[in-house]
PDB file of N, CA and C in Angstrom:
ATOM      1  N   UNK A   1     210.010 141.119 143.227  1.00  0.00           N
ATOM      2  CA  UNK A   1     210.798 142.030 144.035  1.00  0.00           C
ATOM      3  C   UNK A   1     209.979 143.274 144.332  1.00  0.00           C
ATOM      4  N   UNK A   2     210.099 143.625 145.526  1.00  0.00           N
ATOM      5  CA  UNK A   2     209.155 145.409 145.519  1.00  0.00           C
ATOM      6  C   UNK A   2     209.937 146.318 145.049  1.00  0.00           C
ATOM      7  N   UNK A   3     209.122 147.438 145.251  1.00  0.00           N
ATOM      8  CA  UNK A   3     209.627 148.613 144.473  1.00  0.00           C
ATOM      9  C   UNK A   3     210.268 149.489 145.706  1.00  0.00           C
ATOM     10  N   UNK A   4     211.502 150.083 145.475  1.00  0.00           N
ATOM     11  CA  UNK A   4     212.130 150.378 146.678  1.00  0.00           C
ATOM     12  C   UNK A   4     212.260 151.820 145.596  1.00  0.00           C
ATOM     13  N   UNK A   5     211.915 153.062 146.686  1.00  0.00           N
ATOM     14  CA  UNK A   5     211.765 154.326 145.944  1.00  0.00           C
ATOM     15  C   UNK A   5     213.172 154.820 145.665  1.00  0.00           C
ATOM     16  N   UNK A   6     213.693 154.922 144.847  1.00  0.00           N
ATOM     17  CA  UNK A   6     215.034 155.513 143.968  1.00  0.00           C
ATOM     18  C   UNK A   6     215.484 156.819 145.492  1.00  0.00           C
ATOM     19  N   UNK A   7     215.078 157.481 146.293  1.00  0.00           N
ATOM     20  CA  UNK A   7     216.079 157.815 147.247  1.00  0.00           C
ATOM     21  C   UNK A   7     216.208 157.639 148.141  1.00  0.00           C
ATOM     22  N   UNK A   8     215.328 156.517 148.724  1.00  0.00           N
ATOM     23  CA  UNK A   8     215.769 155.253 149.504  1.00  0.00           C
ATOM     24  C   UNK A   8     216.715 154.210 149.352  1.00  0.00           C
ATOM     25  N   UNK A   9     216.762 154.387 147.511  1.00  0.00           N
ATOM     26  CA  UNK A   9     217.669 152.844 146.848  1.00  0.00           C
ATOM     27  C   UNK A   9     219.091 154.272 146.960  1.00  0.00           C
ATOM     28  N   UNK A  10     218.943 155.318 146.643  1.00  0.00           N
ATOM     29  CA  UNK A  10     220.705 155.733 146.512  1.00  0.00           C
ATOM     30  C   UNK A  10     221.140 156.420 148.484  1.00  0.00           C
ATOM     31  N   UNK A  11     220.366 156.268 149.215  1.00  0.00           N
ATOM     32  CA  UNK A  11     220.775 155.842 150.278  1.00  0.00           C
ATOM     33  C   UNK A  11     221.370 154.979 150.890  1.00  0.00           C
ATOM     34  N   UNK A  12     220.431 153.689 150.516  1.00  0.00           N
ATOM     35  CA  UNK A  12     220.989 151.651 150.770  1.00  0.00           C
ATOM     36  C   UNK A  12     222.252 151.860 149.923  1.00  0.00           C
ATOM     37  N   UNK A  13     222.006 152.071 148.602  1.00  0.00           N
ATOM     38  CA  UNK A  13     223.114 152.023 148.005  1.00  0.00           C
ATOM     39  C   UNK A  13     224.722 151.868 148.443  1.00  0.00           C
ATOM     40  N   UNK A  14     225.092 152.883 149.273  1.00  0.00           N
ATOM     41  CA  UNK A  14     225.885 153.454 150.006  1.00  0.00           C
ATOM     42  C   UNK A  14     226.674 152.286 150.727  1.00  0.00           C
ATOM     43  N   UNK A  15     225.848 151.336 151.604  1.00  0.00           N
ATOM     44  CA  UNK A  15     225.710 150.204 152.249  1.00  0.00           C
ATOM     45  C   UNK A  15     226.431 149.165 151.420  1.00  0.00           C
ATOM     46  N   UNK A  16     226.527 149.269 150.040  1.00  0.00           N
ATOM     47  CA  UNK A  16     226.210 148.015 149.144  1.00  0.00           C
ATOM     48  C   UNK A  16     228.118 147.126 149.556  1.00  0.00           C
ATOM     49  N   UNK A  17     228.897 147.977 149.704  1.00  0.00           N
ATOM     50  CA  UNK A  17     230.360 147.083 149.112  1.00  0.00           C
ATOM     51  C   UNK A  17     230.715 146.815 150.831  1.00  0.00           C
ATOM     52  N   UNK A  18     229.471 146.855 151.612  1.00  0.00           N
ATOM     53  CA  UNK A  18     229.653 146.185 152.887  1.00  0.00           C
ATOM     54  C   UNK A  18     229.585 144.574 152.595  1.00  0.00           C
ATOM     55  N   UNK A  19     228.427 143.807 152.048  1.00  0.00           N
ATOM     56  CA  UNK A  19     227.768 142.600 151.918  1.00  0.00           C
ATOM     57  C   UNK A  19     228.085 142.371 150.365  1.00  0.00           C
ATOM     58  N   UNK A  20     228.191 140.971 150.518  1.00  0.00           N
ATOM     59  CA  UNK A  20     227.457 140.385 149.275  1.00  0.00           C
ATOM     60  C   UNK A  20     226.445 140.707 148.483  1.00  0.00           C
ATOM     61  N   UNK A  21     226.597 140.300 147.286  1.00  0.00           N
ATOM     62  CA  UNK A  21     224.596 141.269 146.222  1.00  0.00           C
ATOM     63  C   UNK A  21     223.921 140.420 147.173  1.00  0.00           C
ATOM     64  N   UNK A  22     223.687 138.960 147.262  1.00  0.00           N
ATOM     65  CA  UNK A  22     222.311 138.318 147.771  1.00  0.00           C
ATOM     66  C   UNK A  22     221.903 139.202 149.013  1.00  0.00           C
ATOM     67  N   UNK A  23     223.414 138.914 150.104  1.00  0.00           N
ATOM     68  CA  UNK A  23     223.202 139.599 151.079  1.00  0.00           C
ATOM     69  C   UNK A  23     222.556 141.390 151.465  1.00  0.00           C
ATOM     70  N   UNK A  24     223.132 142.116 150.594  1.00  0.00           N
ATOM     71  CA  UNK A  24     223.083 143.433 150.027  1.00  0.00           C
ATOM     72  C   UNK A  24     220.740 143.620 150.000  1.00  0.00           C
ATOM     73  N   UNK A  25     220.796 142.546 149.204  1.00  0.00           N
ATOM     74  CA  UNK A  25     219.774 142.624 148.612  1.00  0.00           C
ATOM     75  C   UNK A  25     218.595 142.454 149.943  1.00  0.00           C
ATOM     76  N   UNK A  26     218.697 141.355 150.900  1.00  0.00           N
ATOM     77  CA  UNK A  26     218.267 141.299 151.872  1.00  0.00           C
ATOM     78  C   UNK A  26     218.015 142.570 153.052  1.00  0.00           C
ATOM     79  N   UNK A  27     219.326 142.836 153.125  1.00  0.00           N
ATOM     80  CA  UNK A  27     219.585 144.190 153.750  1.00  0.00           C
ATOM     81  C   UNK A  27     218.674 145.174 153.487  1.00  0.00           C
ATOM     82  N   UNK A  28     218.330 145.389 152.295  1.00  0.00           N
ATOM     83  CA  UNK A  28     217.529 146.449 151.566  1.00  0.00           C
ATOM     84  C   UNK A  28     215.964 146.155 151.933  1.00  0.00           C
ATOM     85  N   UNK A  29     215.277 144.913 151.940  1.00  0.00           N
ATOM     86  CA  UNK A  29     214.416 144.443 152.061  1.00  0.00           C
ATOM     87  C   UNK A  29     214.389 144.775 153.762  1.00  0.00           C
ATOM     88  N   UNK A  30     214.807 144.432 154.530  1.00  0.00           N
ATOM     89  CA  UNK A  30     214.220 144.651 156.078  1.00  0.00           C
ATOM     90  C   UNK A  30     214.343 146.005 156.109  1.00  0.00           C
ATOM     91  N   UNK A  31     215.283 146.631 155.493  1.00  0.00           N
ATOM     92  CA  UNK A  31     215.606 148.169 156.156  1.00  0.00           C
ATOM     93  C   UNK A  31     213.978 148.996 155.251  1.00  0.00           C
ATOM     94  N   UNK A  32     213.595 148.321 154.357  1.00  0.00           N
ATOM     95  CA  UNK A  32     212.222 149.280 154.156  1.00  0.00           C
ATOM     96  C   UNK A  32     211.315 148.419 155.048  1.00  0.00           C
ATOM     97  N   UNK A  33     210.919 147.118 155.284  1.00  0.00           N
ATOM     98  CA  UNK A  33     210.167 146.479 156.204  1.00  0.00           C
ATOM     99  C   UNK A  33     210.497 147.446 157.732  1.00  0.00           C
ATOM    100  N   UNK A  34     212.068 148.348 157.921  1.00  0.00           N
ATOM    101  CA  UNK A  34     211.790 148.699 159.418  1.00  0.00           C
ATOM    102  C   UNK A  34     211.200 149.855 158.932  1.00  0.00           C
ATOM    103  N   UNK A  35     211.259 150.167 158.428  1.00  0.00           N
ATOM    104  CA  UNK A  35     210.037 151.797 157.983  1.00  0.00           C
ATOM    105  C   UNK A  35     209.094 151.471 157.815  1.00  0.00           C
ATOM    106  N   UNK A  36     207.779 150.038 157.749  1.00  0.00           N
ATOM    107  CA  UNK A  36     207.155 149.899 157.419  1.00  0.00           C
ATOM    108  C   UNK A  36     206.095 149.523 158.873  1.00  0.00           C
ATOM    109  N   UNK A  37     206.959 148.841 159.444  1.00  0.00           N
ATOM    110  CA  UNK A  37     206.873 147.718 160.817  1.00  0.00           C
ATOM    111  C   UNK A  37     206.394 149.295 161.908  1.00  0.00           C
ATOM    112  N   UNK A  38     205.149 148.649 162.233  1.00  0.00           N
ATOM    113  CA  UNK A  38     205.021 149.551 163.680  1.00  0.00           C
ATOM    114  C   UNK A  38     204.756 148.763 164.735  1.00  0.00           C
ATOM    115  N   UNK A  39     205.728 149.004 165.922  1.00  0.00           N
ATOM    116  CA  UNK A  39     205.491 148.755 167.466  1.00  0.00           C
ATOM    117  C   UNK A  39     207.759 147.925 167.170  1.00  0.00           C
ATOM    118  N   UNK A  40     207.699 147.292 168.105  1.00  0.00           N
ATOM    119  CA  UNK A  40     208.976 146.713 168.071  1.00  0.00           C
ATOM    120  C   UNK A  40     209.519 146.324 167.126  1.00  0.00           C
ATOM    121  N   UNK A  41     210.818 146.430 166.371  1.00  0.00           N
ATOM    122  CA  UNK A  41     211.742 146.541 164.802  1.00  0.00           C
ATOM    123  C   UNK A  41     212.323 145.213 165.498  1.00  0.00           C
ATOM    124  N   UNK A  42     212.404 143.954 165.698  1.00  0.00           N
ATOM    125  CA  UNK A  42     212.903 143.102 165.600  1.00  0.00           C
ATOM    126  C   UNK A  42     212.845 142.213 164.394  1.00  0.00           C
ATOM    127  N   UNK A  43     213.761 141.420 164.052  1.00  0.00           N
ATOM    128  CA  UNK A  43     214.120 140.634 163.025  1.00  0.00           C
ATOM    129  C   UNK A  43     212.817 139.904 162.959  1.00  0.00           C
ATOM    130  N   UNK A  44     211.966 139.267 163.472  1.00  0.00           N
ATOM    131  CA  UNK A  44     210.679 138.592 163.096  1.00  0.00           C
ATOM    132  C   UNK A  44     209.931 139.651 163.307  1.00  0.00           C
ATOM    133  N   UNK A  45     209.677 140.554 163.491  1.00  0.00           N
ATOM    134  CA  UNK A  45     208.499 141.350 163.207  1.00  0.00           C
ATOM    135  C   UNK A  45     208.750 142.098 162.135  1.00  0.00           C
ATOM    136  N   UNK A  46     209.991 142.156 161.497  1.00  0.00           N
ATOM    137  CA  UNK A  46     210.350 142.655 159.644  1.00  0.00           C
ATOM    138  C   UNK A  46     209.770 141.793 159.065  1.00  0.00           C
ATOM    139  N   UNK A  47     210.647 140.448 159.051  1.00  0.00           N
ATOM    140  CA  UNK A  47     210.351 139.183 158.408  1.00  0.00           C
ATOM    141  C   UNK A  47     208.156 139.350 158.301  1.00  0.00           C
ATOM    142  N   UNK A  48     207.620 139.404 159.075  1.00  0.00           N
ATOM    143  CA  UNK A  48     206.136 139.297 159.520  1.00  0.00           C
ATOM    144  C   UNK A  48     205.819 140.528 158.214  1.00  0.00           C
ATOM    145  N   UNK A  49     206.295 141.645 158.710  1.00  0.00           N
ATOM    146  CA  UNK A  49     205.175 142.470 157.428  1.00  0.00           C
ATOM    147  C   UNK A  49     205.479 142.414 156.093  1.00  0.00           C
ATOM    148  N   UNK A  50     206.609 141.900 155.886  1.00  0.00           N
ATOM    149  CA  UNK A  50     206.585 141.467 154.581  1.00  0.00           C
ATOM    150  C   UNK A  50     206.604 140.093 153.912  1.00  0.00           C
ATOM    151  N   UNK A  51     206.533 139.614 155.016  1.00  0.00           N
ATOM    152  CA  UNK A  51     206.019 138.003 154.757  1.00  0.00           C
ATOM    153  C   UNK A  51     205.747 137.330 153.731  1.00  0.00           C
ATOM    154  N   UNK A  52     204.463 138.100 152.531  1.00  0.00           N
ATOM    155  CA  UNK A  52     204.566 136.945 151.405  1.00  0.00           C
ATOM    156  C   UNK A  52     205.385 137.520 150.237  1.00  0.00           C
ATOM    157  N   UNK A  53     205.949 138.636 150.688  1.00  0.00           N
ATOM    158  CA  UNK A  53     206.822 139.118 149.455  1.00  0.00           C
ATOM    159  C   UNK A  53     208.565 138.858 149.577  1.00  0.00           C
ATOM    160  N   UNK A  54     209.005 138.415 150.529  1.00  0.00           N
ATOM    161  CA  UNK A  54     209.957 138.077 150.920  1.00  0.00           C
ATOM    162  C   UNK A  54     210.587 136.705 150.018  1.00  0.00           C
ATOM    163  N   UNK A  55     211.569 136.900 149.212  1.00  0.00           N
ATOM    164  CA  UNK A  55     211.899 135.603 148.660  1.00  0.00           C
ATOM    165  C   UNK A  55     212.765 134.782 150.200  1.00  0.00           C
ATOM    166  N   UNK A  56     212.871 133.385 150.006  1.00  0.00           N
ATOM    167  CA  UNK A  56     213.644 132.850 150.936  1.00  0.00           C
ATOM    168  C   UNK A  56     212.938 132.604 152.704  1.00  0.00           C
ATOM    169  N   UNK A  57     214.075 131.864 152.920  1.00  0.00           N
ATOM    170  CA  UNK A  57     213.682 131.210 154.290  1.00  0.00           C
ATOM    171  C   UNK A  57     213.482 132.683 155.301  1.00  0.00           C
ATOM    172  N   UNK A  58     212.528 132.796 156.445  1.00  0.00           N
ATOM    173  CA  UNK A  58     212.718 133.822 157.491  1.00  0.00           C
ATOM    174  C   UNK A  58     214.394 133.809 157.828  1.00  0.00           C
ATOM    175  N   UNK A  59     215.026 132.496 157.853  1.00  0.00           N
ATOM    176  CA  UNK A  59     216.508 132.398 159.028  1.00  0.00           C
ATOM    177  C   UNK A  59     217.593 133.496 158.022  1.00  0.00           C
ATOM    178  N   UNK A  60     217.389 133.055 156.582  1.00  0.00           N
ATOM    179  CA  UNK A  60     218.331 134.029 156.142  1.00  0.00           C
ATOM    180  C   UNK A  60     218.564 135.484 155.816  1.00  0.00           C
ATOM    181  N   UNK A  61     217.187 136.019 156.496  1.00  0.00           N
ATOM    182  CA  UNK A  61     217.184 137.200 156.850  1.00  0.00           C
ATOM    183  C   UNK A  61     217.860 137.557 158.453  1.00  0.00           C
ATOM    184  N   UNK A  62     217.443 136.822 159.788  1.00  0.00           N
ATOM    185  CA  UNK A  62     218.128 136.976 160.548  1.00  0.00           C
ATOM    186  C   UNK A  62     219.620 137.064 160.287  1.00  0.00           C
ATOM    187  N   UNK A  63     220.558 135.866 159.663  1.00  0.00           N
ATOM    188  CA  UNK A  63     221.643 136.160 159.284  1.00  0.00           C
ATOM    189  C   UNK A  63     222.438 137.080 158.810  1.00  0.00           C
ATOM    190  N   UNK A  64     221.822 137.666 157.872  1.00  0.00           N
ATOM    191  CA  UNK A  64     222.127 139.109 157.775  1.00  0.00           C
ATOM    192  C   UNK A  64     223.367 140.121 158.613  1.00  0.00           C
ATOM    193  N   UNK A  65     222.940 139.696 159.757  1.00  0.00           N
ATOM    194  CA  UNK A  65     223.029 140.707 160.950  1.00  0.00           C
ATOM    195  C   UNK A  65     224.394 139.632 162.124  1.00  0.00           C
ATOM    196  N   UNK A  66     223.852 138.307 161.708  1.00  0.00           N
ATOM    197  CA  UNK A  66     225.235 137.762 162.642  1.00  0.00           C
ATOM    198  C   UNK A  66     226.103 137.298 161.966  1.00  0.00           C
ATOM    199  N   UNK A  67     226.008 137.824 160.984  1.00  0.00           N
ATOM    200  CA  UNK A  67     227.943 137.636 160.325  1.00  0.00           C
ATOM    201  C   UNK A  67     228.639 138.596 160.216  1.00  0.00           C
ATOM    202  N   UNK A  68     230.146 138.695 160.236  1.00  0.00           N
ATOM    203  CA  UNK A  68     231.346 139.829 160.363  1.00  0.00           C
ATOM    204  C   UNK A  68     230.763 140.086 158.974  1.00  0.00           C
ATOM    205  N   UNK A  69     230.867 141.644 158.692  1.00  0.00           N
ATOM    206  CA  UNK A  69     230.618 142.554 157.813  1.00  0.00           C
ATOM    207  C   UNK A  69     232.464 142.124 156.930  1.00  0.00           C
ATOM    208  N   UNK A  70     232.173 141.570 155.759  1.00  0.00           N
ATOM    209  CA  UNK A  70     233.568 141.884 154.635  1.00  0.00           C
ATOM    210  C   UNK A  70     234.357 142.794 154.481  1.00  0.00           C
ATOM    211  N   UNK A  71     235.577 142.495 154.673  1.00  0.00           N
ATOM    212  CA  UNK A  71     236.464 143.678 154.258  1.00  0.00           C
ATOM    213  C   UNK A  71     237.059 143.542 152.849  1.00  0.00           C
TER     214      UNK A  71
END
């Protein structure tokens, strides 16, 4: 897992009782990949810079983003 800096993590945090933990956890992972990513923030160009640290398939990171948020 990377190291996500403690006031970046009580920022995401905030986010958390939107998603699922797996889901949650994903979330956290692109949103520092879009701080990381330079030129266009699309879902495969996150997936791309963090590429070998990424647990899981590229698709279930897209997903993320096309399912209704839990109430």
């Amino acid at each position: 897992m990377l190291y996500i800096p403690p006031k970046l993590w009580n920022v995401l945090a905030c986010f958390a009782p939107a998603f699922s933990a797996p889901t949650f956890g994903r979330f956290a992972l692109l949103t520092l990949s879009a701080i990381l990513t330079a030129g266009a923030r699309t879902i495969s160009n996150l997936v791309r810079t963090l590429q070998a640290l990424l647990p899981g398939h590229a698709s279930s990171y897209r997903r993320v983003f096309s399912k209704r948020i839990r109430q």
